[in-house]
C-alpha atoms as a PDB file:
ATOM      1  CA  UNK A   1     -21.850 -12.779  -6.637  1.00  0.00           C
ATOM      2  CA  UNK A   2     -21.051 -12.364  -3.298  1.00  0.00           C
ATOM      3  CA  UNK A   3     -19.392  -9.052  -1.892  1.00  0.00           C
ATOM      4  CA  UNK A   4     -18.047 -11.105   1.532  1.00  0.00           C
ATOM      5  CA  UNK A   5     -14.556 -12.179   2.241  1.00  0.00           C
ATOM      6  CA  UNK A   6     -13.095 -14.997   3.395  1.00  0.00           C
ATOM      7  CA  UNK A   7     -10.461 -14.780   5.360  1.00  0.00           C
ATOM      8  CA  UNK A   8      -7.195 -17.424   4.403  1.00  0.00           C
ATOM      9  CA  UNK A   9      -3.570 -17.578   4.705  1.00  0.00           C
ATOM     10  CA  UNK A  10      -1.115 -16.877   1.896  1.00  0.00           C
ATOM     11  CA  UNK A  11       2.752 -17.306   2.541  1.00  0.00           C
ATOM     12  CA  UNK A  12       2.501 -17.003   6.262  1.00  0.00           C
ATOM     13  CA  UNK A  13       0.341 -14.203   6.193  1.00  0.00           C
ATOM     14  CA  UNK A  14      -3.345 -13.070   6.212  1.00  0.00           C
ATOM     15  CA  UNK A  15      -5.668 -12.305   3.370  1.00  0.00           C
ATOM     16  CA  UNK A  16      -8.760 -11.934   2.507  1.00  0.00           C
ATOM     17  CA  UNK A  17     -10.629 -13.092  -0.294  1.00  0.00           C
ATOM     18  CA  UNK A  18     -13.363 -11.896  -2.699  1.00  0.00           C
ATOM     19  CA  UNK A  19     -14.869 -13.684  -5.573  1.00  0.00           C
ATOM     20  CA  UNK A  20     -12.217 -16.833  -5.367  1.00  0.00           C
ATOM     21  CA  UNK A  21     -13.005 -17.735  -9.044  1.00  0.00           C
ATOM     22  CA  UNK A  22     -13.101 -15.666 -12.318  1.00  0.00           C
ATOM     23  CA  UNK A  23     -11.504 -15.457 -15.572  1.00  0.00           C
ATOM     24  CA  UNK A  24      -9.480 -12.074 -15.283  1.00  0.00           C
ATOM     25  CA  UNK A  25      -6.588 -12.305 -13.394  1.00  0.00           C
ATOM     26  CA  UNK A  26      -6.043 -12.085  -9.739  1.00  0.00           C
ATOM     27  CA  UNK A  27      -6.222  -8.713  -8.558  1.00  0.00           C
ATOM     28  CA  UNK A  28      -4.048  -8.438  -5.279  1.00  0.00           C
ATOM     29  CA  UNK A  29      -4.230  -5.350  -2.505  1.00  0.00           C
ATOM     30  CA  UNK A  30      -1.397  -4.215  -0.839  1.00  0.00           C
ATOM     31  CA  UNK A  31      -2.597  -1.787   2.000  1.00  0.00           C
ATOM     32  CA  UNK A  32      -0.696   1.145   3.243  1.00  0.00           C
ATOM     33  CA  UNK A  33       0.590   1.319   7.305  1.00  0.00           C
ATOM     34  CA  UNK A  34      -1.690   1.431   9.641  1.00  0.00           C
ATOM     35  CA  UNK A  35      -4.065  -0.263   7.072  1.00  0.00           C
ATOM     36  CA  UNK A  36      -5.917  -3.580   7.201  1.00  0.00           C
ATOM     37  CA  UNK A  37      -7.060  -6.214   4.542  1.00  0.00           C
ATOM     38  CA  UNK A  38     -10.393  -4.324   5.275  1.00  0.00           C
ATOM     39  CA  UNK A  39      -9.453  -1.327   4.428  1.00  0.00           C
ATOM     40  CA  UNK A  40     -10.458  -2.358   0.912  1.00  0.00           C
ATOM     41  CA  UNK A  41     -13.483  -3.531   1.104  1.00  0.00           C
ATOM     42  CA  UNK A  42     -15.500  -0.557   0.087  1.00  0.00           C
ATOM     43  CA  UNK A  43     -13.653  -0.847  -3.523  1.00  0.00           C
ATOM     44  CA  UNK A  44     -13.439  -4.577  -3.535  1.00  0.00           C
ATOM     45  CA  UNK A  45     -17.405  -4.280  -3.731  1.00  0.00           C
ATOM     46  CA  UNK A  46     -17.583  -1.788  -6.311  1.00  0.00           C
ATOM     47  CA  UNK A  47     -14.789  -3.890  -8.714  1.00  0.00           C
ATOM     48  CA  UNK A  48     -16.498  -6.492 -11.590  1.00  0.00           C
ATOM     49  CA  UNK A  49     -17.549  -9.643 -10.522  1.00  0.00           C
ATOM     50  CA  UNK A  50     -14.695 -11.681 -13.214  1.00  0.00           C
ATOM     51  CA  UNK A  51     -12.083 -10.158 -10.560  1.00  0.00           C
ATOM     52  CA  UNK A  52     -10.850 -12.388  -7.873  1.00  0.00           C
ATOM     53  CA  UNK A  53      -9.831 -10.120  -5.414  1.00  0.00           C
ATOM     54  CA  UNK A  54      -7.125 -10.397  -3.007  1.00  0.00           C
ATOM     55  CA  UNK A  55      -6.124  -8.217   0.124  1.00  0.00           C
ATOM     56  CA  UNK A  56      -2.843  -9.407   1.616  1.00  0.00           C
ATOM     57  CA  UNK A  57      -1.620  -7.934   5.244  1.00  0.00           C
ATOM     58  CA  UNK A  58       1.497  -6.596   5.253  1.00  0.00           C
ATOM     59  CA  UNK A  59       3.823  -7.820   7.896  1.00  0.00           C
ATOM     60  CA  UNK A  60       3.378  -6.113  11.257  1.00  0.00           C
ATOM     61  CA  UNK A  61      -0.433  -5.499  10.612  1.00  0.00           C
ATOM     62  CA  UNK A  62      -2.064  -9.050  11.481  1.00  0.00           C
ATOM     63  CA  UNK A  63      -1.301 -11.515  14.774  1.00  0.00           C
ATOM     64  CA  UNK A  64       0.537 -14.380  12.379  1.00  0.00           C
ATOM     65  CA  UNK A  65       3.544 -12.278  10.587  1.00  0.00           C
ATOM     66  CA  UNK A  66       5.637 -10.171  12.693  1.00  0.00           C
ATOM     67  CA  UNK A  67       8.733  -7.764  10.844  1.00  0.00           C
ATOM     68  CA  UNK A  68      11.779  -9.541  10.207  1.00  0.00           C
ATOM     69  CA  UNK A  69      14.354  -7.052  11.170  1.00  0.00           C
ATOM     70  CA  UNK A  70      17.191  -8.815  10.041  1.00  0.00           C
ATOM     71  CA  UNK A  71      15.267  -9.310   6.666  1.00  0.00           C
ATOM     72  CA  UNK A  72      14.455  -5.777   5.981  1.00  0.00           C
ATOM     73  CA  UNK A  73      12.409  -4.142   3.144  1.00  0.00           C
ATOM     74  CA  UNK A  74      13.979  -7.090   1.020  1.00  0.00           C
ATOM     75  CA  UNK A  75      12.371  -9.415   3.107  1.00  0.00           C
ATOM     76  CA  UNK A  76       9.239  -7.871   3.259  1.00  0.00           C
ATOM     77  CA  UNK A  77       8.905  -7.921  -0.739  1.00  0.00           C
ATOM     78  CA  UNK A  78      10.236 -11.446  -1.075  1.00  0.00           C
ATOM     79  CA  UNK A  79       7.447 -12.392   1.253  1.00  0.00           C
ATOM     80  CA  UNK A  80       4.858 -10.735  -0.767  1.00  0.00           C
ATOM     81  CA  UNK A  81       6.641 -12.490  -3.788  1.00  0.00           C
ATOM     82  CA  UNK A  82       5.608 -15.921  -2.029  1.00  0.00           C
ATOM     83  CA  UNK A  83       1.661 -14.865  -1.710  1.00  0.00           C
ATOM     84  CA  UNK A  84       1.654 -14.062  -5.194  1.00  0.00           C
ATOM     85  CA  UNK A  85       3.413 -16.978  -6.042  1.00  0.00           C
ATOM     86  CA  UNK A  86       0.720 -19.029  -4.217  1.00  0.00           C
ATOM     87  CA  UNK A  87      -2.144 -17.523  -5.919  1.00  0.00           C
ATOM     88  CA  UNK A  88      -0.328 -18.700  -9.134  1.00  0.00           C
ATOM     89  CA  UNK A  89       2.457 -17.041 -10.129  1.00  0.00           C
ATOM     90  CA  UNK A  90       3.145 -14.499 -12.655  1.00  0.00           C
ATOM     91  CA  UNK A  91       0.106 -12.563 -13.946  1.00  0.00           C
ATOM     92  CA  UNK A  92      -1.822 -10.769 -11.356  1.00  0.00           C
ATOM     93  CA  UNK A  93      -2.218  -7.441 -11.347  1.00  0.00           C
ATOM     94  CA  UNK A  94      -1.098  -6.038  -8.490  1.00  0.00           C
ATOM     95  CA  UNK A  95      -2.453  -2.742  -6.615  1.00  0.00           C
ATOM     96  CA  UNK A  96      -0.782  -0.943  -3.661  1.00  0.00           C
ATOM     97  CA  UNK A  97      -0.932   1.851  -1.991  1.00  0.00           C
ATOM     98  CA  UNK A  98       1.712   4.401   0.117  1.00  0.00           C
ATOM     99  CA  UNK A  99       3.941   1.319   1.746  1.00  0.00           C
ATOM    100  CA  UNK A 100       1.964  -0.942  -0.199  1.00  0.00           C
ATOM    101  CA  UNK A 101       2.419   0.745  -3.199  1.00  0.00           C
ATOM    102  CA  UNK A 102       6.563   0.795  -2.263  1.00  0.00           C
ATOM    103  CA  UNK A 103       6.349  -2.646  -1.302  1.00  0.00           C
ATOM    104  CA  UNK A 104       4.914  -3.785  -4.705  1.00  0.00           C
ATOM    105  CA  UNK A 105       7.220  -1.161  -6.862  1.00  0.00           C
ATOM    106  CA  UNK A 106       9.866  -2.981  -4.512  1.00  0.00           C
ATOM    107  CA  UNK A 107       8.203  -6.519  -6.098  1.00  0.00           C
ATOM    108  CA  UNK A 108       8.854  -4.892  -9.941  1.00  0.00           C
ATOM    109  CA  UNK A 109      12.282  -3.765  -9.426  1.00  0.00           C
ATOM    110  CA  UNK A 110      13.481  -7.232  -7.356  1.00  0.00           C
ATOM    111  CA  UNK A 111      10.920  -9.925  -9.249  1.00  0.00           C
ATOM    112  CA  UNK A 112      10.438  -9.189 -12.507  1.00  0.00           C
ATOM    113  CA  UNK A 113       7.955 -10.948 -14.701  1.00  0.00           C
ATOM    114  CA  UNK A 114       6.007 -12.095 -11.397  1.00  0.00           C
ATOM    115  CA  UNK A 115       3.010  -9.317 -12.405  1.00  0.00           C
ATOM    116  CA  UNK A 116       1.196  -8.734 -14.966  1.00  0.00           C
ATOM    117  CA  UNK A 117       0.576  -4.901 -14.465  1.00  0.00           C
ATOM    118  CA  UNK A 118       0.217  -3.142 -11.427  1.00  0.00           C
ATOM    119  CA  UNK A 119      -0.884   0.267 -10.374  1.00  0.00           C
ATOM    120  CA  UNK A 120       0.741   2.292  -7.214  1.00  0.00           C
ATOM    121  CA  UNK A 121      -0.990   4.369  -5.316  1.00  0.00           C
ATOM    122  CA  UNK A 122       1.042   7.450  -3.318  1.00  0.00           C
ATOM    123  CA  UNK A 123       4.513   6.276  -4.189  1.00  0.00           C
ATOM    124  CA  UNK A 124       7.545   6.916  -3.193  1.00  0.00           C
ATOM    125  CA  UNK A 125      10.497   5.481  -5.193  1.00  0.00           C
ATOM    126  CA  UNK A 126      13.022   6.115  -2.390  1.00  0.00           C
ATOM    127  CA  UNK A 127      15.348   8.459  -1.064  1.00  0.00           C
ATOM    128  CA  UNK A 128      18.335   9.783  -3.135  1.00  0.00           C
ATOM    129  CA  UNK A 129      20.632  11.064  -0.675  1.00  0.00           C
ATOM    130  CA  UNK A 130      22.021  10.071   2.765  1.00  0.00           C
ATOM    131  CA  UNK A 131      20.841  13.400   3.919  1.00  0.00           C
ATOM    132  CA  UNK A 132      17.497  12.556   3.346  1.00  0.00           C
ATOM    133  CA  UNK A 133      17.740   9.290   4.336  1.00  0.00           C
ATOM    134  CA  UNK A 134      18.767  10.419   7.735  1.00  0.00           C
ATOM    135  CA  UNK A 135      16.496  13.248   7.862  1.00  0.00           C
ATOM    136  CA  UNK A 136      13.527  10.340   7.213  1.00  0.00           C
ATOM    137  CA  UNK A 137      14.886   7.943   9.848  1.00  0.00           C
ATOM    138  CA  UNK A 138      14.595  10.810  12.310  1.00  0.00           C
ATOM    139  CA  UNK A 139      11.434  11.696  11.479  1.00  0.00           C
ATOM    140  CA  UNK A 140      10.287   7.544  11.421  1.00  0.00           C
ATOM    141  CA  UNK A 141      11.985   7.505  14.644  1.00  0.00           C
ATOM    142  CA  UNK A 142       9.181   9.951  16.413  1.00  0.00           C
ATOM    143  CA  UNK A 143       6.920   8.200  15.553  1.00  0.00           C
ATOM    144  CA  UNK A 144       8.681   4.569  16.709  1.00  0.00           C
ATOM    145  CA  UNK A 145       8.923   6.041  20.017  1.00  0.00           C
ATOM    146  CA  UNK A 146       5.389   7.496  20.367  1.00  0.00           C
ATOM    147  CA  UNK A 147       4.293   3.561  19.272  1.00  0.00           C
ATOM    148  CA  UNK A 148       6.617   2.134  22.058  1.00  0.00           C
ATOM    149  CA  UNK A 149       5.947   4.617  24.763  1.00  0.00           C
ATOM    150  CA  UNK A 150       2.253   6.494  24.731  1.00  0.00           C
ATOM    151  CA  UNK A 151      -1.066   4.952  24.676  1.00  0.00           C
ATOM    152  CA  UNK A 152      -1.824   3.508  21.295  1.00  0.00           C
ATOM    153  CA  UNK A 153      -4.568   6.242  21.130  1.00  0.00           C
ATOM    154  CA  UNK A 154      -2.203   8.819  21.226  1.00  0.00           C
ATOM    155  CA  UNK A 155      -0.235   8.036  18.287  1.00  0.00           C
ATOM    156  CA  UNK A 156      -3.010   7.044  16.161  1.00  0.00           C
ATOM    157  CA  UNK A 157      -4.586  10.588  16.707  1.00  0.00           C
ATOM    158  CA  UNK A 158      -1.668  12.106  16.075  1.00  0.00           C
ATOM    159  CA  UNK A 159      -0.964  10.176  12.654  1.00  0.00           C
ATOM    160  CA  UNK A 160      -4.701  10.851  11.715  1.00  0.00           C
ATOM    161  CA  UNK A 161      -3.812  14.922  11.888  1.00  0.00           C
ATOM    162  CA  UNK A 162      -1.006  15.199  10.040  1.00  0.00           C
ATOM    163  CA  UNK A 163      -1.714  17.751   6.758  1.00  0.00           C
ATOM    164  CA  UNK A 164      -1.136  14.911   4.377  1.00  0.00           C
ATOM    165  CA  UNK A 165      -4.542  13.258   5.581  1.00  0.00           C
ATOM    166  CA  UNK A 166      -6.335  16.802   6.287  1.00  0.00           C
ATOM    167  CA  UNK A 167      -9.149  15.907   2.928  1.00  0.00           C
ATOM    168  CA  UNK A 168     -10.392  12.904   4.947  1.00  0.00           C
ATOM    169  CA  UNK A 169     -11.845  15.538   7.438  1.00  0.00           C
ATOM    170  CA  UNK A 170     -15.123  15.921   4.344  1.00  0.00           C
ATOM    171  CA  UNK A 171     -15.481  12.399   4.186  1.00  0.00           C
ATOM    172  CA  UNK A 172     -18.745  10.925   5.775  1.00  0.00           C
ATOM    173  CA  UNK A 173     -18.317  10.060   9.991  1.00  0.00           C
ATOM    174  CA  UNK A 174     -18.641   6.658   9.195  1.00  0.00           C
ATOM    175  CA  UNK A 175     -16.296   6.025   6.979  1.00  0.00           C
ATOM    176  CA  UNK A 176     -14.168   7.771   9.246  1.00  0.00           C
ATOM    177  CA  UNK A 177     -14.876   5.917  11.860  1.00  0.00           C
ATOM    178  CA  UNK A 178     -14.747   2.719  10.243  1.00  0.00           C
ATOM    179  CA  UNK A 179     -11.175   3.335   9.186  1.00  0.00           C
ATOM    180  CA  UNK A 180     -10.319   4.130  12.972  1.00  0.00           C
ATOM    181  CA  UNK A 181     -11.989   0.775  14.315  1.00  0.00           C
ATOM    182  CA  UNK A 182      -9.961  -0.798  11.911  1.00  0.00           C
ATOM    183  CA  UNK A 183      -6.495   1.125  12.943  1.00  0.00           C
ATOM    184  CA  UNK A 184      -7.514   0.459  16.763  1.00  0.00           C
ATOM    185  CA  UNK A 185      -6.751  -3.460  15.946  1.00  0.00           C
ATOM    186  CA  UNK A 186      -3.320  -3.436  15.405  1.00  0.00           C
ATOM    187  CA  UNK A 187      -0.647  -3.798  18.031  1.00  0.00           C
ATOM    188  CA  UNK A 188       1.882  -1.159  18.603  1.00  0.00           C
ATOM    189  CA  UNK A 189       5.009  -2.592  19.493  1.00  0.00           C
ATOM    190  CA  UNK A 190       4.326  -4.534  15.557  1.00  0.00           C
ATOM    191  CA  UNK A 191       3.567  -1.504  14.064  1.00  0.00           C
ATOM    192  CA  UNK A 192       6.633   0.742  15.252  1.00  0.00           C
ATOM    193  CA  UNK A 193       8.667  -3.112  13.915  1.00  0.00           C
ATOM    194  CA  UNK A 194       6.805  -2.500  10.678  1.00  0.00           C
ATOM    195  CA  UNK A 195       7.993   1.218  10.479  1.00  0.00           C
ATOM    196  CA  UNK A 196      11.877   0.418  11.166  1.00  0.00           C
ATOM    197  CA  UNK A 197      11.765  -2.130   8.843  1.00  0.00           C
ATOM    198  CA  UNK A 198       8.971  -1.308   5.769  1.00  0.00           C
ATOM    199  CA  UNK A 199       9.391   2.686   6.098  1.00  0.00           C
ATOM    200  CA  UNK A 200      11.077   5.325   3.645  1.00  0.00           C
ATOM    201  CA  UNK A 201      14.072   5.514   5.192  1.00  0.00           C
ATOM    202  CA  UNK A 202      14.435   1.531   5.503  1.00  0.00           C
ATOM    203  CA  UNK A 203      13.706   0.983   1.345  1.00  0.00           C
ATOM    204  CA  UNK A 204      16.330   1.267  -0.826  1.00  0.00           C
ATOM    205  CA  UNK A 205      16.386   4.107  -3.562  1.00  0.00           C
ATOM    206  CA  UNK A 206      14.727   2.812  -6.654  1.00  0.00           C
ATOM    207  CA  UNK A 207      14.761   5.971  -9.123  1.00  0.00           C
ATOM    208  CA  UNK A 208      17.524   4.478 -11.159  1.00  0.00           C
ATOM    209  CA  UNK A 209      15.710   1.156 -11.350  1.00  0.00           C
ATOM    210  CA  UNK A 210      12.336   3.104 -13.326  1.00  0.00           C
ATOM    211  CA  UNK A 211      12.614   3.246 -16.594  1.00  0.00           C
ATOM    212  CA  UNK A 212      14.049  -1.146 -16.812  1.00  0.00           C
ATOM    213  CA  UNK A 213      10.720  -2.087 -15.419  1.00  0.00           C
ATOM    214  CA  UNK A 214       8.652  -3.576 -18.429  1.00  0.00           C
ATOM    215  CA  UNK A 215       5.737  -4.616 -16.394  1.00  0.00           C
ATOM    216  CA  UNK A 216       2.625  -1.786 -17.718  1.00  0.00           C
ATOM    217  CA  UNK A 217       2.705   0.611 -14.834  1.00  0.00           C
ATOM    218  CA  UNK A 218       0.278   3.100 -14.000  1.00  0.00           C
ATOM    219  CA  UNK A 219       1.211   5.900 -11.066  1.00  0.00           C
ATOM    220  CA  UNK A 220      -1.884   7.780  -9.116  1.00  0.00           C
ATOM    221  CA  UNK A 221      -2.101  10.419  -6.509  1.00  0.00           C
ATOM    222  CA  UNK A 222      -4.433  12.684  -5.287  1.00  0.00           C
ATOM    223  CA  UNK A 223      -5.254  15.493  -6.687  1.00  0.00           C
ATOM    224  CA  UNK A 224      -5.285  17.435  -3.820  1.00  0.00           C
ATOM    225  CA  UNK A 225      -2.237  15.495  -2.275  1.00  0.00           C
ATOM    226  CA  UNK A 226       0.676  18.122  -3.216  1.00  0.00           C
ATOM    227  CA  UNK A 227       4.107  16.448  -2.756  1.00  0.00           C
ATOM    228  CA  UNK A 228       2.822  13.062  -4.054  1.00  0.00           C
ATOM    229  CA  UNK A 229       1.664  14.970  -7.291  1.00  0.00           C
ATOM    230  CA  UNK A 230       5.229  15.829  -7.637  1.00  0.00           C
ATOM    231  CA  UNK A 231       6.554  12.689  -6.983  1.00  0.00           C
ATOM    232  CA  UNK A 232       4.122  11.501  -9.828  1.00  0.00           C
ATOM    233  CA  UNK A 233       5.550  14.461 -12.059  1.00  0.00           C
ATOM    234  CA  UNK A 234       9.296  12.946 -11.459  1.00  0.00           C
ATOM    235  CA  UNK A 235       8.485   9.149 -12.026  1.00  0.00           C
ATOM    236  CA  UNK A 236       7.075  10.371 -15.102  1.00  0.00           C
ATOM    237  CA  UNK A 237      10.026  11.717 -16.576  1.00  0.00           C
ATOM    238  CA  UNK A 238      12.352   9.118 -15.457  1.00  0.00           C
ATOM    239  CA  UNK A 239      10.048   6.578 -17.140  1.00  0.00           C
ATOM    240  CA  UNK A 240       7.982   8.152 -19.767  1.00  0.00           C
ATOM    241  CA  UNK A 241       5.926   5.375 -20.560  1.00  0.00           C
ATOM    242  CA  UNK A 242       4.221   5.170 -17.170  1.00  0.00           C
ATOM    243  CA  UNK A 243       0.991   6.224 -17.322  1.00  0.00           C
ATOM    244  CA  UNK A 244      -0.200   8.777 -14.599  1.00  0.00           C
ATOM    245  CA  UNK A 245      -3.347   9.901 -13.323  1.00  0.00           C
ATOM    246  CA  UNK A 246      -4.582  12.238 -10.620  1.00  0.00           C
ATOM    247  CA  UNK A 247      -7.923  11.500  -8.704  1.00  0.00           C
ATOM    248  CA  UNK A 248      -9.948  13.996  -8.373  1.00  0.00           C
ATOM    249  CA  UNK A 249     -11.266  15.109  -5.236  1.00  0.00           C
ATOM    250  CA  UNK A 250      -9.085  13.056  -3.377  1.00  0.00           C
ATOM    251  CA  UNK A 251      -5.953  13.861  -0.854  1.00  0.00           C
ATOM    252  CA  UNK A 252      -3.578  10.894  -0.196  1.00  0.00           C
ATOM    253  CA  UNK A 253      -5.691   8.053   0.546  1.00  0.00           C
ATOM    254  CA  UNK A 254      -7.144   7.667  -2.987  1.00  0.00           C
ATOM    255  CA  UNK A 255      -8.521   4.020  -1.885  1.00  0.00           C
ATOM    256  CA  UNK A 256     -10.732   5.212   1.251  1.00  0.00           C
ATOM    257  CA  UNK A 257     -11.827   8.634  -0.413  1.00  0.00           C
ATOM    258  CA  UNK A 258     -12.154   7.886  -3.951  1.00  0.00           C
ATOM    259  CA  UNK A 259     -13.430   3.871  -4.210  1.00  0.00           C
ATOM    260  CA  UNK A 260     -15.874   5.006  -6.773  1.00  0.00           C
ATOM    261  CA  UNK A 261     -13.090   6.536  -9.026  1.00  0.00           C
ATOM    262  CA  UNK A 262     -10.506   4.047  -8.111  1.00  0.00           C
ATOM    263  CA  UNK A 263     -13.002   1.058  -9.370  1.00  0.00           C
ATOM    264  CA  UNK A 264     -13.746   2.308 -12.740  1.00  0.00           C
ATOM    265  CA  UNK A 265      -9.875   3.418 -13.020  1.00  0.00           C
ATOM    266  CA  UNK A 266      -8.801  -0.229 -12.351  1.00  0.00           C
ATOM    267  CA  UNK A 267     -11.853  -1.542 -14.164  1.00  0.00           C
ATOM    268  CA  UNK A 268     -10.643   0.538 -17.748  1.00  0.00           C
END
């Protein structure tokens, strides 16, 4: 059972591969911004061996798919659609997290039927007002313009202190320094493309669109991770039959600071 990747191409995009072959079905990884393929590779090797694994780039975060403005978020989930599509259709289970994890809710609401279950990760269902939505796109905005116009270093130290990511400061240095070697690959000018297209204020509002989705949906944050708790509260209620679960000992990034956790939570 081997624990390396290989590295292929799925609808245009890049992806990488563990244990090709197995008798569950495929489990596909939808990273959050800023994130890699890699960045699961910690729980891809803690996950049982009857799991083919699969880590899928989002667009902007690899050399072959750049944003497609005038396709939006739509676009962006419809292309995801296609990977899944090439792995075999309906019934994978599907993980994502923060815009992954939008992304993929994006994939239930829009494609129905194409997973079997699927687990989100940070979530955000979307904004409800145009306040907010405006507010968001402001706030996106700042950081578009630090991507376009300060050394890539710059913004990536900035986006690594912001409170919502303060737990990772316990986590061991290399880990932490893993995660930045990975986050040092990406181009900027793709990423800020990524943000206007893929971020909050780009998807559209899917509260009303909860409680119709019949694929089995579980909802996780951090325990630690405060407005994503509440988030998790509020899904909840709109759709009672999602099941919910906080990780302990874990901020935002449940996938880089809980693998452990995260691979026997998949796993049961």
């Amino acid at each position: 059972m081997t624990r390396q990747p290989r590295e292929v191409t799925l609808a245009g995009r890049r992806a990488l591969v563990w244990r090709a072959a197995g008798a569950a079905p495929p489990l596909v990884l939808l990273h959050g911004f800023v994130g890699r393929p890699e960045s699961f590779t910690a729980l891809a090797g803690l996950l049982p061996s009857c799991n083919p694994t699969v880590a899928i780039s989002l667009p902007g975060h690899d050399d072959l798919l750049p944003p497609d403005p005038r396709g939006g978020f739509a676009g962006a989930v419809g292309g995801i659609a296609r990977a899944v599509q090439e792995l075999g259709g309906a019934g994978v289970d599907l993980v994502g997290y923060s815009m992954g994890a939008r992304l993929a809710l994006g994939l239930l609401v829009e494609r129905p039927g194409l997973v079997r279950r699927a687990t989100l990760i940070g979530v955000h269902p979307g904004l409800r007002s145009a306040a907010e939505r405006e507010a968001r796109a402001l706030q996106d905005g700042r950081w578009i313009e630090l991507l376009r116009t300060a050394p890539f270093a710059v913004f990536l130290d900035a986006w690594q202190a912001q409170p919502l990511f303060t737990s990772q400061q316990t986590l061991p240095a290399e880990v932490r320094r893993r995660q930045s070697e990975l986050r040092a690959l990406h181009d900027p000018g793709r990423l800020a493309l990524a943000l206007e297209t893929m971020g909050l204020a780009a998807m559209p509002d899917y509260w009303p669109h909860l409680e119709a989705i019949e694929t089995p949906l579980r909802i996780v944050a951090g325990e630690y991770d405060g407005k994503f708790r509440g988030l998790l509260a509020r899904i909840a209620e709109h759709r009672p039959v999602t099941d919910v679960a906080l990780a302990p000992r874990a901020g935002h990034n449940v996938v880089l600071e809980r693998p452990e956790w995260l691979a026997e939570f998949l796993s049961s």
